[in-house]
PDB file of N, CA and C in Angstrom:
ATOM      1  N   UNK A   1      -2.575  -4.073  -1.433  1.00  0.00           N
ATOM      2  CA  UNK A   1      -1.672  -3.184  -0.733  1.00  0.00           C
ATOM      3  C   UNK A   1      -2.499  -2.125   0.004  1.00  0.00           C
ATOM      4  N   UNK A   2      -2.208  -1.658   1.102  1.00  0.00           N
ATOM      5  CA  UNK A   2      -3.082  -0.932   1.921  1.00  0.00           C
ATOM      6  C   UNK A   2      -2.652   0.606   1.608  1.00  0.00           C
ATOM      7  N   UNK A   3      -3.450   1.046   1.743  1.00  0.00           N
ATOM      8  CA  UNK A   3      -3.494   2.725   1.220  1.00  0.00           C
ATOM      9  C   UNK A   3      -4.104   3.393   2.630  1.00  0.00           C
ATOM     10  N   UNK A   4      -3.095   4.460   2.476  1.00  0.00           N
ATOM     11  CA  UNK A   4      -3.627   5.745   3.689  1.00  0.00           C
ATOM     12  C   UNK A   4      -3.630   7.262   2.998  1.00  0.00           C
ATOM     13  N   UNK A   5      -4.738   8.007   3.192  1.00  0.00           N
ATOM     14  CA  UNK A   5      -5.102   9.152   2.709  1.00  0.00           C
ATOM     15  C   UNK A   5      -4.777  10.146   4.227  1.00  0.00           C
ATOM     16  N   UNK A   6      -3.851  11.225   3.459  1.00  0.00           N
ATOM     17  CA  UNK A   6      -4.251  12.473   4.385  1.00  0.00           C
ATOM     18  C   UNK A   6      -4.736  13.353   3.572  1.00  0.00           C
ATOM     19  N   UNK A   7      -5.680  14.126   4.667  1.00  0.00           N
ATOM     20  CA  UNK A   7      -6.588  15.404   4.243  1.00  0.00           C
ATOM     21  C   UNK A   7      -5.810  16.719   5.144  1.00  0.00           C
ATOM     22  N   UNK A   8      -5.338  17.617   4.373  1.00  0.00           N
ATOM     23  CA  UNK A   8      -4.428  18.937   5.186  1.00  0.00           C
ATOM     24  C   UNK A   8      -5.661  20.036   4.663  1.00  0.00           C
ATOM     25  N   UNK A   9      -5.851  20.848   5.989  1.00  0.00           N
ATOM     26  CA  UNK A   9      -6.477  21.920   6.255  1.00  0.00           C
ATOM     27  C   UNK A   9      -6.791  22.955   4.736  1.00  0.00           C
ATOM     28  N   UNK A  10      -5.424  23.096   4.165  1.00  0.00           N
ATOM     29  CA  UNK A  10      -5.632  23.720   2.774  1.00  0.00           C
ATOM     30  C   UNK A  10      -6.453  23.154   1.773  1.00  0.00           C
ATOM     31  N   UNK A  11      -6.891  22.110   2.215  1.00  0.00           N
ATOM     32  CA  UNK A  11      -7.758  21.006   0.751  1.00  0.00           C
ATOM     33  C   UNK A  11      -6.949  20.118   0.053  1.00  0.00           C
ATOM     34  N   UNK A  12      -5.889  19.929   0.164  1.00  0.00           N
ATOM     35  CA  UNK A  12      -4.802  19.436  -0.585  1.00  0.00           C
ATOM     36  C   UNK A  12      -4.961  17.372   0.183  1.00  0.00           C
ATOM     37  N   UNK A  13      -4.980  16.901  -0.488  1.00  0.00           N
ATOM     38  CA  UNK A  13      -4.856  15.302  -0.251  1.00  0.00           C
ATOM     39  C   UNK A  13      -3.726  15.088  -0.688  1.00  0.00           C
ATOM     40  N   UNK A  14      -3.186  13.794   0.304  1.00  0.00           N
ATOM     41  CA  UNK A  14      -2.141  12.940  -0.180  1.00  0.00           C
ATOM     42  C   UNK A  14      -2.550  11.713   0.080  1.00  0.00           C
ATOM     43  N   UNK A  15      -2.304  10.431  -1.256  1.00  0.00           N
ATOM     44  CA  UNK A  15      -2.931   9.178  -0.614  1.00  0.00           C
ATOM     45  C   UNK A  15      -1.554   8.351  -1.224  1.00  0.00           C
ATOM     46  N   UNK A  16      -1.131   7.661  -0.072  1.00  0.00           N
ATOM     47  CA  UNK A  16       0.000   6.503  -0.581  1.00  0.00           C
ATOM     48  C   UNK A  16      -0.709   5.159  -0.402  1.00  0.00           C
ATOM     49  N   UNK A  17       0.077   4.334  -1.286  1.00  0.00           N
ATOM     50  CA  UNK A  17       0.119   2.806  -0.793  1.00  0.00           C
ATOM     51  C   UNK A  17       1.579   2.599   0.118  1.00  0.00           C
ATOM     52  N   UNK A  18       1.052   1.867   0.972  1.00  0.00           N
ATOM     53  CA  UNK A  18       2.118   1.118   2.021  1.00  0.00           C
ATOM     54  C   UNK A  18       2.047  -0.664   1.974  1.00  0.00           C
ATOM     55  N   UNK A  19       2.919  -0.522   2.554  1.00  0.00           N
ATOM     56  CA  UNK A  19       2.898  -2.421   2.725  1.00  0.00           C
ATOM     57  C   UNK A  19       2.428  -2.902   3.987  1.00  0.00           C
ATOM     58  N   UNK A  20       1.857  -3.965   4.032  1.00  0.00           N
ATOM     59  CA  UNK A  20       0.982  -4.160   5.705  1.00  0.00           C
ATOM     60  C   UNK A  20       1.554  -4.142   6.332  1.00  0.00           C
ATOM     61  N   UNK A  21       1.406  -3.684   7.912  1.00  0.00           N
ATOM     62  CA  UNK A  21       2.247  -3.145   8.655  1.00  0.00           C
ATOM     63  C   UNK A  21       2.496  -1.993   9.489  1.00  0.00           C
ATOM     64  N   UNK A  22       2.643  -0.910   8.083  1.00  0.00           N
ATOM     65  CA  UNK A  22       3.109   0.196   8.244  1.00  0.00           C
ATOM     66  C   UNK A  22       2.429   1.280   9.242  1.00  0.00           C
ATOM     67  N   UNK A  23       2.259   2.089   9.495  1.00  0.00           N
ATOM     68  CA  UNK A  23       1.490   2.472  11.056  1.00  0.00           C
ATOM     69  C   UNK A  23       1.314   3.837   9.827  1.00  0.00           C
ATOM     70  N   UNK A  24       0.312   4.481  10.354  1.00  0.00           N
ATOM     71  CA  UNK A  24       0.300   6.154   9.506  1.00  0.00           C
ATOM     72  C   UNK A  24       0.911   7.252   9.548  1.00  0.00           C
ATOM     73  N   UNK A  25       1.714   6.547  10.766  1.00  0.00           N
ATOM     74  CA  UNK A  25       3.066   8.162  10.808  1.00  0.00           C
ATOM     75  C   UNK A  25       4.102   7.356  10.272  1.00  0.00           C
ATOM     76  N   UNK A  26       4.536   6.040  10.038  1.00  0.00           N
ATOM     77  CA  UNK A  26       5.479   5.665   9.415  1.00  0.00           C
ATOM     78  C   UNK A  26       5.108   5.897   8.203  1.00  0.00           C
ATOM     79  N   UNK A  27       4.355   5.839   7.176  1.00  0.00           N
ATOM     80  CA  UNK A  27       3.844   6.064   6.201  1.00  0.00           C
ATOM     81  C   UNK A  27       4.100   7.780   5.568  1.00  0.00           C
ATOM     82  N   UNK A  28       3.382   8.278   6.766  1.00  0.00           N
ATOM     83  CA  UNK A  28       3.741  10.062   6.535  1.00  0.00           C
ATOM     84  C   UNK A  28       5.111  10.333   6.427  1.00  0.00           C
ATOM     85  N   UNK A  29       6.330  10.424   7.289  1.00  0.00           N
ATOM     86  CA  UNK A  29       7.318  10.145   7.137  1.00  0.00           C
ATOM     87  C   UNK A  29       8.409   9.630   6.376  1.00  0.00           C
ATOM     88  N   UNK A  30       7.815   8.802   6.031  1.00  0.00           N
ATOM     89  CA  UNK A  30       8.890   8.058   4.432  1.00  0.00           C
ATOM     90  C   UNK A  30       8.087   8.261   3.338  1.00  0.00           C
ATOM     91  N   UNK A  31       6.574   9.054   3.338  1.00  0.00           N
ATOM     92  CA  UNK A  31       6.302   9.554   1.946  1.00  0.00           C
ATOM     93  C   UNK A  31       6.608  11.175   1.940  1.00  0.00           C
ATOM     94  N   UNK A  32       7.111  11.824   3.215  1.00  0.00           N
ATOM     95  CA  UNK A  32       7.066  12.971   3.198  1.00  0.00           C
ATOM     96  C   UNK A  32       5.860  14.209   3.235  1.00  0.00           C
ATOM     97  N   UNK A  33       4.906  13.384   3.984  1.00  0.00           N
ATOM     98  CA  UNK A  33       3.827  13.977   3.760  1.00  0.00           C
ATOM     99  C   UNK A  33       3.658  15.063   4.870  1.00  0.00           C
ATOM    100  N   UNK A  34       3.395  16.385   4.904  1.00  0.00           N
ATOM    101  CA  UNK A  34       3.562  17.725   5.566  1.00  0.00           C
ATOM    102  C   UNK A  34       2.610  17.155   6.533  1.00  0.00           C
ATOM    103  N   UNK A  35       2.864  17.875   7.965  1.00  0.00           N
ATOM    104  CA  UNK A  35       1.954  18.080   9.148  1.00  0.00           C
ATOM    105  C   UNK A  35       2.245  17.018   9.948  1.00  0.00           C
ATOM    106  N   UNK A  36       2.973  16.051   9.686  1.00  0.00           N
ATOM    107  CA  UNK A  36       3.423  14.543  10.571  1.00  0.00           C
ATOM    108  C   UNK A  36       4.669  14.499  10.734  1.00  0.00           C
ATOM    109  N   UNK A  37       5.364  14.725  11.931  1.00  0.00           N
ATOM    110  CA  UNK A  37       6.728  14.717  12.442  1.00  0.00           C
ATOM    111  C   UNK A  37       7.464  13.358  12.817  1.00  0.00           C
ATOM    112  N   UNK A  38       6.692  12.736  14.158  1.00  0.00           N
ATOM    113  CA  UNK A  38       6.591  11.519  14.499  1.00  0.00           C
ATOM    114  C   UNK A  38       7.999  11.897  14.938  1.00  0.00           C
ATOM    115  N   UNK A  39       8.476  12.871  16.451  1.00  0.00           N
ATOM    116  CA  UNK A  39       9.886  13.034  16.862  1.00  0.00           C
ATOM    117  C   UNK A  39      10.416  11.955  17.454  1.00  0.00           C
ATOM    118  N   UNK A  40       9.158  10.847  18.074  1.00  0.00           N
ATOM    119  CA  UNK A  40       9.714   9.961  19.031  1.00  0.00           C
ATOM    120  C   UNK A  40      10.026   8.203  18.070  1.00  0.00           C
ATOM    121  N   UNK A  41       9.790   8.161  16.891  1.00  0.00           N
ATOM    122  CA  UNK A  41       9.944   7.419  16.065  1.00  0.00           C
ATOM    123  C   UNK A  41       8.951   5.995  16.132  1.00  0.00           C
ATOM    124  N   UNK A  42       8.091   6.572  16.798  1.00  0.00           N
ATOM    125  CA  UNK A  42       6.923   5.174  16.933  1.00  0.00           C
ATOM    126  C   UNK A  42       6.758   4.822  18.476  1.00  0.00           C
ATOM    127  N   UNK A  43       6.905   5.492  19.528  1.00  0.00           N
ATOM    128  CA  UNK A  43       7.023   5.011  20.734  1.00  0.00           C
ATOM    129  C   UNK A  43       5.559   4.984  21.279  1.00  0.00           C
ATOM    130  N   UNK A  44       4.976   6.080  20.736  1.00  0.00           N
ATOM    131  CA  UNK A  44       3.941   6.383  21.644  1.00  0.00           C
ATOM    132  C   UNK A  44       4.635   7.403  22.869  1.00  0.00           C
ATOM    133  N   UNK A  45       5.462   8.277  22.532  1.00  0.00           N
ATOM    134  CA  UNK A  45       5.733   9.213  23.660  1.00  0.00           C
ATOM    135  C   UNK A  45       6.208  10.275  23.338  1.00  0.00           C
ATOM    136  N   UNK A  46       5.655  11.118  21.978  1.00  0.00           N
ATOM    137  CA  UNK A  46       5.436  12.643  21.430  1.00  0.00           C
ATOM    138  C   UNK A  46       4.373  13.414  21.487  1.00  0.00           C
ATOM    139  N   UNK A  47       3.221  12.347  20.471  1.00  0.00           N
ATOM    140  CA  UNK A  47       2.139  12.973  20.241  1.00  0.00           C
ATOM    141  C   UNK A  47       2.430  13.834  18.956  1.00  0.00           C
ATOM    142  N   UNK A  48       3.603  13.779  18.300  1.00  0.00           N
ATOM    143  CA  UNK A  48       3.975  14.637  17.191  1.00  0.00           C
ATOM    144  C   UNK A  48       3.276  14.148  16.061  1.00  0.00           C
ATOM    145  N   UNK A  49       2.334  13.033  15.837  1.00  0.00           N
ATOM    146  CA  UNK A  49       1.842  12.052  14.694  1.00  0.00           C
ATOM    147  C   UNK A  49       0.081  12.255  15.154  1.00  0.00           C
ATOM    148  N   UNK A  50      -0.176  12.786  16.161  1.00  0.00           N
ATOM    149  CA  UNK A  50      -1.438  13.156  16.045  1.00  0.00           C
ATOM    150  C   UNK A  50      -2.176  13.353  14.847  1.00  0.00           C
ATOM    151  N   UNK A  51      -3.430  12.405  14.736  1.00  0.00           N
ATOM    152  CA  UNK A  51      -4.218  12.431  13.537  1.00  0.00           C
ATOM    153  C   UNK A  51      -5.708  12.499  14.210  1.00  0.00           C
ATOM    154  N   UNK A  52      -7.028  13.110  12.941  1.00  0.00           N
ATOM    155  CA  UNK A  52      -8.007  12.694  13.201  1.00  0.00           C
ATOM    156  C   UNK A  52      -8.792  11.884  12.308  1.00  0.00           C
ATOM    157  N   UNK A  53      -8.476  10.737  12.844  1.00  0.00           N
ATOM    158  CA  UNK A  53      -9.390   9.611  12.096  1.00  0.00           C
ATOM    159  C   UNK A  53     -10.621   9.934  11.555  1.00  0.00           C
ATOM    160  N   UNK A  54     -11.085   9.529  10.473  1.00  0.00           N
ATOM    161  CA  UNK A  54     -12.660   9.927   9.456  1.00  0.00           C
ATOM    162  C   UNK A  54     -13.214   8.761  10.114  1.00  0.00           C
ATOM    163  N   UNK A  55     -14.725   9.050  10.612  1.00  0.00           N
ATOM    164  CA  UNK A  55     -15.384   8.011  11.440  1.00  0.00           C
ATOM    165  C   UNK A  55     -15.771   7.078  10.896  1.00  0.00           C
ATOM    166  N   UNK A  56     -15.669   6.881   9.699  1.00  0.00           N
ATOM    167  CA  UNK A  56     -16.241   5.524   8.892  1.00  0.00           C
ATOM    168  C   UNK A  56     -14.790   4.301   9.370  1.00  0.00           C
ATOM    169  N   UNK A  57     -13.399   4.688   9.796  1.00  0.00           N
ATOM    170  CA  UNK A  57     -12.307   3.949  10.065  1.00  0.00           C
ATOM    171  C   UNK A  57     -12.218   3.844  10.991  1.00  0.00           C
ATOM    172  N   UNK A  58     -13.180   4.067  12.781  1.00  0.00           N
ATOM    173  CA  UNK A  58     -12.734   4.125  13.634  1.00  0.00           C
ATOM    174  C   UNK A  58     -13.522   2.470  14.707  1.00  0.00           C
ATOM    175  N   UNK A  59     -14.261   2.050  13.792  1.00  0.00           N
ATOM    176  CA  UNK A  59     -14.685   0.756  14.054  1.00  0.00           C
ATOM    177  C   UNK A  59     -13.384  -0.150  14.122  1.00  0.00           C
ATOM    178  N   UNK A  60     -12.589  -0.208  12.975  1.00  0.00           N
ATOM    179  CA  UNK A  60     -11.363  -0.925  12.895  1.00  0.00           C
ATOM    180  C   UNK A  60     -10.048  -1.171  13.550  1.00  0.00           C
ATOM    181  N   UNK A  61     -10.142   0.100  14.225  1.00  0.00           N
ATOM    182  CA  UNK A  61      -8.752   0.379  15.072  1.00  0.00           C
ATOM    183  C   UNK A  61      -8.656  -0.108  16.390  1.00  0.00           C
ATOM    184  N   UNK A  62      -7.362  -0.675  16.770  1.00  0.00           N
ATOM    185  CA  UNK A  62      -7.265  -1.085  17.939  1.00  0.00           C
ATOM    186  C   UNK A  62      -7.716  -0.223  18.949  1.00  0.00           C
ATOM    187  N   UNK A  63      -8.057  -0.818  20.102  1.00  0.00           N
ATOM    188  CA  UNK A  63      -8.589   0.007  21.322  1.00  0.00           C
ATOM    189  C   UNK A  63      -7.476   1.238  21.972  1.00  0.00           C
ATOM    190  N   UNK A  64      -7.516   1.958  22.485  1.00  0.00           N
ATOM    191  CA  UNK A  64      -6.636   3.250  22.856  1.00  0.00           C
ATOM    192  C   UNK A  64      -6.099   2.404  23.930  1.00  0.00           C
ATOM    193  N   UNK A  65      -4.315   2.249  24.083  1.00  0.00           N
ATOM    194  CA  UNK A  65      -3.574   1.889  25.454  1.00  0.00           C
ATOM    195  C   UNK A  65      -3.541   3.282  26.339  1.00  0.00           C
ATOM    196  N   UNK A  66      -2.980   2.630  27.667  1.00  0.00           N
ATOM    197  CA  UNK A  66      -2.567   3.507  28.346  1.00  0.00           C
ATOM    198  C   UNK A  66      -1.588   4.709  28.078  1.00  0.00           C
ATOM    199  N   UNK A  67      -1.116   4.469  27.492  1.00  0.00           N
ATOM    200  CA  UNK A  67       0.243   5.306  27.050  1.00  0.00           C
ATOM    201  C   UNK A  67      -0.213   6.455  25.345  1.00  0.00           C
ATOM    202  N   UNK A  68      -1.208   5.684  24.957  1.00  0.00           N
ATOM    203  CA  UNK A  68      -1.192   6.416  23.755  1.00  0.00           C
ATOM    204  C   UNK A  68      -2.455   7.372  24.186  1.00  0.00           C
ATOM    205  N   UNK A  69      -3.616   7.575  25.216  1.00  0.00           N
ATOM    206  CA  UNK A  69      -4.292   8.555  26.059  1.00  0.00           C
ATOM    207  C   UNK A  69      -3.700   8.813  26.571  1.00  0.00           C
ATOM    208  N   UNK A  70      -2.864   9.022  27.078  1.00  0.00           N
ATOM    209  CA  UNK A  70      -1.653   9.605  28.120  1.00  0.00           C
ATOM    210  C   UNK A  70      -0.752  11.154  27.034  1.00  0.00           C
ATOM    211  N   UNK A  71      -0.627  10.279  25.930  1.00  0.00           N
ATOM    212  CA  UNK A  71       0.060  11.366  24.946  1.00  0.00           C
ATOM    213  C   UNK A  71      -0.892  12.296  24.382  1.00  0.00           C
ATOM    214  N   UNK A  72      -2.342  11.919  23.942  1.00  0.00           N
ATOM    215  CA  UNK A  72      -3.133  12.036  23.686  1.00  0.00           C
ATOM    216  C   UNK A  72      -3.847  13.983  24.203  1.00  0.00           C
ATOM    217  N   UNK A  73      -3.400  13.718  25.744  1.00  0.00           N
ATOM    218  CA  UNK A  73      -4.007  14.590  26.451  1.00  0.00           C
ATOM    219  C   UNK A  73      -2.517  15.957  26.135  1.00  0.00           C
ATOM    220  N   UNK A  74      -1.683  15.364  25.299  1.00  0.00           N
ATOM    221  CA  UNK A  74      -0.549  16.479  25.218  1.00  0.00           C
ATOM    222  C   UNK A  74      -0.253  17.153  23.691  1.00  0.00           C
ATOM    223  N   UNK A  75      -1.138  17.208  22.871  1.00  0.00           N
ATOM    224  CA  UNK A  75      -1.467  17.113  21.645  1.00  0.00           C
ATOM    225  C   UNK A  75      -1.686  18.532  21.363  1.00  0.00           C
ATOM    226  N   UNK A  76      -0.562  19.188  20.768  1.00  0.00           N
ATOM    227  CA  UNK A  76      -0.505  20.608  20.427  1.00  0.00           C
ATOM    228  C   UNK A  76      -1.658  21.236  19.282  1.00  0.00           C
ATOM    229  N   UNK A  77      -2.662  20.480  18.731  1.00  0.00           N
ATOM    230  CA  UNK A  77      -3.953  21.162  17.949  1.00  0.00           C
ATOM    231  C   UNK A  77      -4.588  19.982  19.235  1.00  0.00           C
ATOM    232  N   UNK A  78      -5.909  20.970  18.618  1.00  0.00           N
ATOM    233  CA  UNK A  78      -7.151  20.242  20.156  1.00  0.00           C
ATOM    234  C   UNK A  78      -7.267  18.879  19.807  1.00  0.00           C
ATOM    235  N   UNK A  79      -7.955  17.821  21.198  1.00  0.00           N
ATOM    236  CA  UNK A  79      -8.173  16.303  21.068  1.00  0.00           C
ATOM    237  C   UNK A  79      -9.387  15.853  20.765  1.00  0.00           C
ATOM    238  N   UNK A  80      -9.714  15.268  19.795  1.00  0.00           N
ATOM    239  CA  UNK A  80     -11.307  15.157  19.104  1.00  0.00           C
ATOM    240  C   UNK A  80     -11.405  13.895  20.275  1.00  0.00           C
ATOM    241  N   UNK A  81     -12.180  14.176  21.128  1.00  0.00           N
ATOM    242  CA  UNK A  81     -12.528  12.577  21.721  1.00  0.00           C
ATOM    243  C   UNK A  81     -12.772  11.539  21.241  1.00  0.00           C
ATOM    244  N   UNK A  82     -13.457  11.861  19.717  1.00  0.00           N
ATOM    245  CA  UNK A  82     -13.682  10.059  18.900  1.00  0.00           C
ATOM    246  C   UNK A  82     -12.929  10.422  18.155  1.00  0.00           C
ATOM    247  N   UNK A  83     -12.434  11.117  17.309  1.00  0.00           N
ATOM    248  CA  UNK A  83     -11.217  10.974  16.571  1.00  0.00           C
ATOM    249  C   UNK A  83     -10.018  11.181  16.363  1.00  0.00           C
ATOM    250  N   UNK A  84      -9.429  11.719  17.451  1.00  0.00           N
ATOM    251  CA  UNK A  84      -8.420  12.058  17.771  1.00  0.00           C
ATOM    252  C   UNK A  84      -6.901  10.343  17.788  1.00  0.00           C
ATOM    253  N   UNK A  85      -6.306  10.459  17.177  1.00  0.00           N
ATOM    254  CA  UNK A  85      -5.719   8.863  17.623  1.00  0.00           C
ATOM    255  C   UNK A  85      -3.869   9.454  17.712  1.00  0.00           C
ATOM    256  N   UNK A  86      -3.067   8.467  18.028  1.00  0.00           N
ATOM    257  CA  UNK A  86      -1.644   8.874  17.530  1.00  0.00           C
ATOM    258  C   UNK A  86      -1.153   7.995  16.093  1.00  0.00           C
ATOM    259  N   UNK A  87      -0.875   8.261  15.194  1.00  0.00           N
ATOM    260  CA  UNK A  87      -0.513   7.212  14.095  1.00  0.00           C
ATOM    261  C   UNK A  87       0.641   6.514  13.985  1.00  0.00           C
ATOM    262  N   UNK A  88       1.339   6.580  15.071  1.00  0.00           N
ATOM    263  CA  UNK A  88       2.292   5.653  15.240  1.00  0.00           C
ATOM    264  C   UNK A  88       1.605   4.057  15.698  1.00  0.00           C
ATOM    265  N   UNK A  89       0.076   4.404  16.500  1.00  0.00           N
ATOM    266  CA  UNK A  89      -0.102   3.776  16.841  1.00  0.00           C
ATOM    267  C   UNK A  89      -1.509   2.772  15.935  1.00  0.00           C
ATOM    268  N   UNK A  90      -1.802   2.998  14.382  1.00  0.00           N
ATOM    269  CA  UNK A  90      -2.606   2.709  13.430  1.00  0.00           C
ATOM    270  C   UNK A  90      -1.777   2.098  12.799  1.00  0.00           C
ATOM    271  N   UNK A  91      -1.664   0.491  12.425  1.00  0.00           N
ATOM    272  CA  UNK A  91      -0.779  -0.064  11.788  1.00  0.00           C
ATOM    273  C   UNK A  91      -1.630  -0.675  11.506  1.00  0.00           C
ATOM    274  N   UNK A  92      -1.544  -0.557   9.328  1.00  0.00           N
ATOM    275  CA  UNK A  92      -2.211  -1.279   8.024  1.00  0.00           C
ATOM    276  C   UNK A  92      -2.270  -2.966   8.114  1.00  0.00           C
ATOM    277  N   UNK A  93      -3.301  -3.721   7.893  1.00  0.00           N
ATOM    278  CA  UNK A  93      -3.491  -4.497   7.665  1.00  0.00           C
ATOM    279  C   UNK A  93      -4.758  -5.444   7.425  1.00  0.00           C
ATOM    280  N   UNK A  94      -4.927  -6.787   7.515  1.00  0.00           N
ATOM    281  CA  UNK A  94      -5.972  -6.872   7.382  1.00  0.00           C
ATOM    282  C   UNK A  94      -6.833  -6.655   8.041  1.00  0.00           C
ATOM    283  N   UNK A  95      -7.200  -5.973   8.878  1.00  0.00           N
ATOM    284  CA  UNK A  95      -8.185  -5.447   9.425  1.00  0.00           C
ATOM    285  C   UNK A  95      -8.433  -3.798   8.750  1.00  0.00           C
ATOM    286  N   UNK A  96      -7.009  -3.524   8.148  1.00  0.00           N
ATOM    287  CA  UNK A  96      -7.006  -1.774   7.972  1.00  0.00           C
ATOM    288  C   UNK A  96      -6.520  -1.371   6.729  1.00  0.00           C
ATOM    289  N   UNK A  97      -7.057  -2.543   5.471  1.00  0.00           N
ATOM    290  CA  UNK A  97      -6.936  -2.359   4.364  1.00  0.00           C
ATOM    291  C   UNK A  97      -6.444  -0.580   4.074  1.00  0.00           C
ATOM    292  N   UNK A  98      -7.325   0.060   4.608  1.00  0.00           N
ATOM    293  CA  UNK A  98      -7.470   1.623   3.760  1.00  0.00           C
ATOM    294  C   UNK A  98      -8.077   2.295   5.272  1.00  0.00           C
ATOM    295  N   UNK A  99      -6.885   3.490   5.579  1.00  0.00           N
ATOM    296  CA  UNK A  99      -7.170   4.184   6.696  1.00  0.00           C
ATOM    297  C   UNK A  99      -7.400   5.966   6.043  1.00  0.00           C
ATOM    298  N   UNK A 100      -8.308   6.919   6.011  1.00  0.00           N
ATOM    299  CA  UNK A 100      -8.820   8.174   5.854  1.00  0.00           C
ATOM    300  C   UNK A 100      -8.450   9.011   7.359  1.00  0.00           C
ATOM    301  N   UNK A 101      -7.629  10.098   7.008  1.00  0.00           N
ATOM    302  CA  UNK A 101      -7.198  10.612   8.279  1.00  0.00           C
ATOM    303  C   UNK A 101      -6.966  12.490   7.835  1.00  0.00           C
ATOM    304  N   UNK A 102      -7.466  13.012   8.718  1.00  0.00           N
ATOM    305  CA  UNK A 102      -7.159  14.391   8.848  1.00  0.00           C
ATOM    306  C   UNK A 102      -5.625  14.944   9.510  1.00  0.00           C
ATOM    307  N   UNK A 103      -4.942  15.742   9.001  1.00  0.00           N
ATOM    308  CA  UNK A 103      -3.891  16.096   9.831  1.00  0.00           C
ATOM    309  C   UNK A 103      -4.720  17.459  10.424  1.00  0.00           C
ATOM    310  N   UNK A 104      -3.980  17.533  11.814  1.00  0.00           N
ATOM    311  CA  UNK A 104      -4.036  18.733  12.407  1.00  0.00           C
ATOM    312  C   UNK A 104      -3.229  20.340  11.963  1.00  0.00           C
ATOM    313  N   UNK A 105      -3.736  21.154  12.492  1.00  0.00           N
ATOM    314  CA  UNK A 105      -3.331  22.470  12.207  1.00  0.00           C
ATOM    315  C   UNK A 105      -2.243  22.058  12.553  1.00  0.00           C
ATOM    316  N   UNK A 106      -1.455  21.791  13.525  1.00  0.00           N
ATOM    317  CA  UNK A 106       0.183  21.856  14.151  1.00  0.00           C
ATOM    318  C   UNK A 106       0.485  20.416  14.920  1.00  0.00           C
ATOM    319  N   UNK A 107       1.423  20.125  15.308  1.00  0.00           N
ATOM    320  CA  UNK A 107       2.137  19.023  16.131  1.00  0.00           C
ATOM    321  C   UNK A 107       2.168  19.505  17.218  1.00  0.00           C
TER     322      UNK A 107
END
């Protein structure tokens, strides 16, 4: 079962298991995990699910679309150029057994 860790600014971790699939703002969201809104429900057209990926996970992830740099550049805490991603758009599986992710100060 694939597991996603958030790390919040206070030091505080949250790590769930999900079922493959699941993207990391769907995950945040139905575990309730603080700092992940996700207003647009997976579209790729908020930027409210802004995460910063831990660089040991960023080999794995699909390549950035048009639309998810597009949101990217509208991202209410600053845009890490390598780690900056949207987590609607990180969906668990075999390629993404176990994803490590920072939340931002704000949405």
């Amino acid at each position: 079962m694939p597991t996603i860790t958030y790390h919040h600014l206070d030091g505080s971790v949250d790590e769930i298991d999900v079922v493959p699939g699941t993207s990391v703002m769907r995950g945040a969201v139905a575990g309730g995990i603080a700092g992940i809104v996700g207003e647009c429900g997976g579209q790729a057209i908020c930027a409210t699910c802004h995460v910063y990926v831990r660089p040991e996970y960023l080999a794995a992830l699909p390549p950035l679309s048009e639309d998810e740099e597009e949101m990217l550049e509208e991202t209410a805490a600053p845009r890490d150029p390598e780690r900056s991603r949207l987590g609607c758009q990180l969906k668990t599986g075999p390629r993404l057994e176990k994803i490590v992710v920072d939340v931002p100060a704000e949405q």
